[in-house]
Protein backbone atom coordinates (compact mmCIF):
# COMPACT_ATOMS: atom_id res chain seq x y z
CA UNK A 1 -6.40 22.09 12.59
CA UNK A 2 -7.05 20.40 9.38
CA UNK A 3 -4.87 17.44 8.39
CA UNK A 4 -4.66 15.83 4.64
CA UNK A 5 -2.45 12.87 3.85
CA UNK A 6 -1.77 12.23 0.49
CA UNK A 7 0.39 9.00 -0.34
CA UNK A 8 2.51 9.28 -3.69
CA UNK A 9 4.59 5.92 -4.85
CA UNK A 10 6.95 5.97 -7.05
CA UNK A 11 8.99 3.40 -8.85
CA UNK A 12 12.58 3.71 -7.51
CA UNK A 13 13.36 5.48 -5.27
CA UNK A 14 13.19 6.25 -1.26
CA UNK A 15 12.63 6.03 2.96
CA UNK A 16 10.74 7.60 5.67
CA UNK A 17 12.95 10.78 6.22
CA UNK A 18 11.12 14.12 6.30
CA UNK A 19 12.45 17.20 3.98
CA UNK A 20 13.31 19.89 6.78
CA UNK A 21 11.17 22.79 6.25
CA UNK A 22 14.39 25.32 5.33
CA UNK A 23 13.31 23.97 2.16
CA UNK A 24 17.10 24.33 1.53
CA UNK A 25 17.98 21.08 -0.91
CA UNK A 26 16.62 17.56 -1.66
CA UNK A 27 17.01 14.70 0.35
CA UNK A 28 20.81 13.24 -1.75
CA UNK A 29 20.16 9.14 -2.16
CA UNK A 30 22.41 6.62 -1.46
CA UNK A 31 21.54 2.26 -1.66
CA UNK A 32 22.28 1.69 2.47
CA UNK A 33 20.25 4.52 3.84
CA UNK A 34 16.86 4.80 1.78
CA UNK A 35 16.45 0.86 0.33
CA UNK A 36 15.32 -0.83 3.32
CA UNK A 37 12.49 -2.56 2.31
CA UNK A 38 11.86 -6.52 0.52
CA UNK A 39 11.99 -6.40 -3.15
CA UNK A 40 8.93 -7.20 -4.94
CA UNK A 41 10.05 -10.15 -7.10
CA UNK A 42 6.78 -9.86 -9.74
CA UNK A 43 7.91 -6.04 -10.10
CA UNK A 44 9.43 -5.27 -13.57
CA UNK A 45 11.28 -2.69 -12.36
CA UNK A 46 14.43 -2.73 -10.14
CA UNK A 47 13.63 -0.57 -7.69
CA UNK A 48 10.73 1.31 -6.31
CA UNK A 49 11.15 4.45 -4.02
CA UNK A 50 7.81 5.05 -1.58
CA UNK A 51 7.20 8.84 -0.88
CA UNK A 52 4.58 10.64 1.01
CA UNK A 53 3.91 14.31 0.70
CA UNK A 54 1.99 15.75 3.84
CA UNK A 55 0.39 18.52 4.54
CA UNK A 56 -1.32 20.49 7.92
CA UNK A 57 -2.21 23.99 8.63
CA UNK A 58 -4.22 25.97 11.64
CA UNK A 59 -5.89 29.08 10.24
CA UNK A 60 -7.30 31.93 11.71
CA UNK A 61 -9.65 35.20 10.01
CA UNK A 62 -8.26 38.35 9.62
CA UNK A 63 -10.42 41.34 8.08
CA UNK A 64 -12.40 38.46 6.44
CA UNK A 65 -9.81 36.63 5.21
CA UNK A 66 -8.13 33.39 6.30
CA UNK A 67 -5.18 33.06 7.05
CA UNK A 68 -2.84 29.92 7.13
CA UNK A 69 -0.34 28.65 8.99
CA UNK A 70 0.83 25.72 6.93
CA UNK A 71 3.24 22.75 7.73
CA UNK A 72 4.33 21.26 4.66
CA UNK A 73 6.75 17.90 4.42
CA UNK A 74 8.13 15.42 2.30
CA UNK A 75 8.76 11.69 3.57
CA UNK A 76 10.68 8.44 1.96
CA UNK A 77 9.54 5.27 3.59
CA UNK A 78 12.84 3.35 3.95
CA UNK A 79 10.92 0.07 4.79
CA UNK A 80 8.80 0.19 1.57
CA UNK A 81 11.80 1.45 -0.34
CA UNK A 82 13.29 -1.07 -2.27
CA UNK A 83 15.99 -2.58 -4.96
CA UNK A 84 16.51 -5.76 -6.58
CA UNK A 85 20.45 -6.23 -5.60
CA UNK A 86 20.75 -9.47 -7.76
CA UNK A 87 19.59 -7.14 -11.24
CA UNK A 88 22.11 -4.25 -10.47
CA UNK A 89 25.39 -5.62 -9.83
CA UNK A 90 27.20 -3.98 -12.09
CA UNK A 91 28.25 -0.55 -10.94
CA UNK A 92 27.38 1.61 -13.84
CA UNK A 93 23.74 0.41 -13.70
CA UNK A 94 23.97 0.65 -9.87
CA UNK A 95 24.80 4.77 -10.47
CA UNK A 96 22.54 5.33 -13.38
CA UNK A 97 20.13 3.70 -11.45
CA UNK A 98 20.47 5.57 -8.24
CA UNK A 99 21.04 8.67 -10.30
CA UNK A 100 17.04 8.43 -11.52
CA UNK A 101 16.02 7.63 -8.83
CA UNK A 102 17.10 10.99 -7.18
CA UNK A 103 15.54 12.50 -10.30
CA UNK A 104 11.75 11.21 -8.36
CA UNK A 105 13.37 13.04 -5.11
CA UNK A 106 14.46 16.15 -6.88
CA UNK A 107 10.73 16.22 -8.51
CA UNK A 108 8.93 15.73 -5.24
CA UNK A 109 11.40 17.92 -3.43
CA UNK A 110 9.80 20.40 -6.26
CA UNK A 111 6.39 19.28 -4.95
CA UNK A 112 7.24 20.78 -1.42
CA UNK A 113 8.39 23.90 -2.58
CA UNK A 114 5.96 24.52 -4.89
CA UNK A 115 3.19 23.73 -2.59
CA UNK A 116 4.56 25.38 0.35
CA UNK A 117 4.19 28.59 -2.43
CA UNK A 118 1.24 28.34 -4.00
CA UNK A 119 -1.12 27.15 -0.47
CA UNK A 120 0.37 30.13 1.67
CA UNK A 121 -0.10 32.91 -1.00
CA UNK A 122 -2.99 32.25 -1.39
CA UNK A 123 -6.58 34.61 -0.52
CA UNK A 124 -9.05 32.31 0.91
CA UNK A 125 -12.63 33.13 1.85
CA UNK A 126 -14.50 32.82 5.04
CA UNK A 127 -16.79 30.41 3.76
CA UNK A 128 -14.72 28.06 1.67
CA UNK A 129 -11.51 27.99 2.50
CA UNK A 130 -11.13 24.22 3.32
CA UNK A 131 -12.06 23.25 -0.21
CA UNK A 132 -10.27 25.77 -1.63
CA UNK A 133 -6.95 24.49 0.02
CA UNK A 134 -8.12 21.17 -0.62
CA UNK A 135 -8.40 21.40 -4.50
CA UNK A 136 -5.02 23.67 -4.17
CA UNK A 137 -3.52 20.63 -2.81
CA UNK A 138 -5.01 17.94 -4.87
CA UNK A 139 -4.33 20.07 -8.51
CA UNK A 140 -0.43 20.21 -6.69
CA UNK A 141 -0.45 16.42 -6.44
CA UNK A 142 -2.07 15.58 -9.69
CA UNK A 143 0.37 18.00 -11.54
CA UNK A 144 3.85 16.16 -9.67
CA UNK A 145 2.12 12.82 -10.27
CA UNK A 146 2.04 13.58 -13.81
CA UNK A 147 5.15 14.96 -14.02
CA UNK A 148 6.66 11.82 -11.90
CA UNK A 149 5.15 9.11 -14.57
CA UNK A 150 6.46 11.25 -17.58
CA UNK A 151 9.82 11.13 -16.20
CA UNK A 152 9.38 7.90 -16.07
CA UNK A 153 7.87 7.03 -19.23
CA UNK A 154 10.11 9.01 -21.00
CA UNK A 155 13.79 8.14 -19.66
CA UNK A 156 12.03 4.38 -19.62
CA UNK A 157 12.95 3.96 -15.96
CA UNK A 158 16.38 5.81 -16.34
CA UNK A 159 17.38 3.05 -19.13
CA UNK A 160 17.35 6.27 -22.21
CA UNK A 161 19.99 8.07 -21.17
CA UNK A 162 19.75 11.15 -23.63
CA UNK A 163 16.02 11.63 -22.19
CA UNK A 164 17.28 11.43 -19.03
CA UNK A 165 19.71 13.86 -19.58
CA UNK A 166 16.92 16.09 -20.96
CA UNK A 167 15.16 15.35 -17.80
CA UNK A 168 17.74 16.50 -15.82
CA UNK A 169 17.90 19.85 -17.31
CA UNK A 170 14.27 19.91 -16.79
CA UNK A 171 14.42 18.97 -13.72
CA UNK A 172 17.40 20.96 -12.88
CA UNK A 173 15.06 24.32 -14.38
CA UNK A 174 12.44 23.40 -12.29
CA UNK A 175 13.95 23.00 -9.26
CA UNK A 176 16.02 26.42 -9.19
CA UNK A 177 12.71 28.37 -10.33
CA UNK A 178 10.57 27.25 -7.61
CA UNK A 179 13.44 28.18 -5.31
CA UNK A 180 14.13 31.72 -6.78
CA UNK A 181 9.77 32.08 -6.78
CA UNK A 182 9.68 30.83 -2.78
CA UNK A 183 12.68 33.12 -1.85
CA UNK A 184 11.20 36.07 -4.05
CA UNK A 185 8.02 36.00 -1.65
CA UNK A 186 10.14 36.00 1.10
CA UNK A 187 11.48 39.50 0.63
């Protein structure tokens, strides 16, 4: 069985609790579960959410193709998840804050779907299939890595709230057309 690990941080945000493969919603935030970890005082930002995105499969050949069997998971590392308490205390920031940061879940909860997609429908030869999956899996991550620092670029860390209610939207879009794509296959 081949095995890839392939570690994603991102500022604000999460803990070590794997997506369930139903695929059925994102992990929903909240300060006491997922913020375990020590702050990072030289950090500009408030928070900082660590993520992993993992990915296994067995394959066998069938009429000279291969076929995968793929395991496919999403974890936040509570212990190097982390907020600086003393910089939210006001309540408002505490939510818009939290609400962003479940904008970074959301987007890697896209990840999983989209992966979980695009690596199992996929036809894979004989003689190259483990680089093929690998470059699958590594264009996946570089596109949600991307799309993670423009979200946070843009909504400057959740502090422009009209771009991050265009993010949400986006994000929103996203989400419910993977979904609709990953049960469409299904049928």
């Amino acid at each position: 069985m081949k095995k890839l690990i392939i570690p994603i941080l991102f500022l604000l945000a999460l803990p070590c609790t794997a997506f369930k493969q139903e695929f059925t919603e994102p992990v929903q935030l909240d300060w006491e579960t997922y913020f375990k970890g020590k702050a990072d005082v030289r950090s500009p930002f408030f928070a900082l959410t660590a993520m992993t995105w993992k990915y296994s499969y067995a394959s066998t050949t069938y009429r000279n193709r291969v076929v995968i069997n793929l395991k496919n998971e999403i974890s936040i590392d509570k212990d190097r998840s982390w907020v600086k308490w003393d910089r939210i205390k006001d309540p408002e920031t505490r939510a818009n804050l939290l609400h962003h940061e479940q904008g970074h879940v959301n987007i890697q909860y896209i990840l999983l779907l989209e992966a979980d997609r695009v690596l199992k429908n996929r036809n894979y030869s004989i003689k190259n299939y483990k680089t093929q999956i690998s470059d699958l899996a590594n264009q996946i991550s570089d596109f949600f890595d991307t799309m993670q620092k423009n979200y946070d670029e843009e909504t400057e860390h959740g502090s422009n709230h009209k771009m991050q209610g265009r993010w949400d939207v986006i994000i929103q879009d996203k989400m419910n057309e993977s979904k609709a794509a990953l049960a469409e296959l299904k049928k």
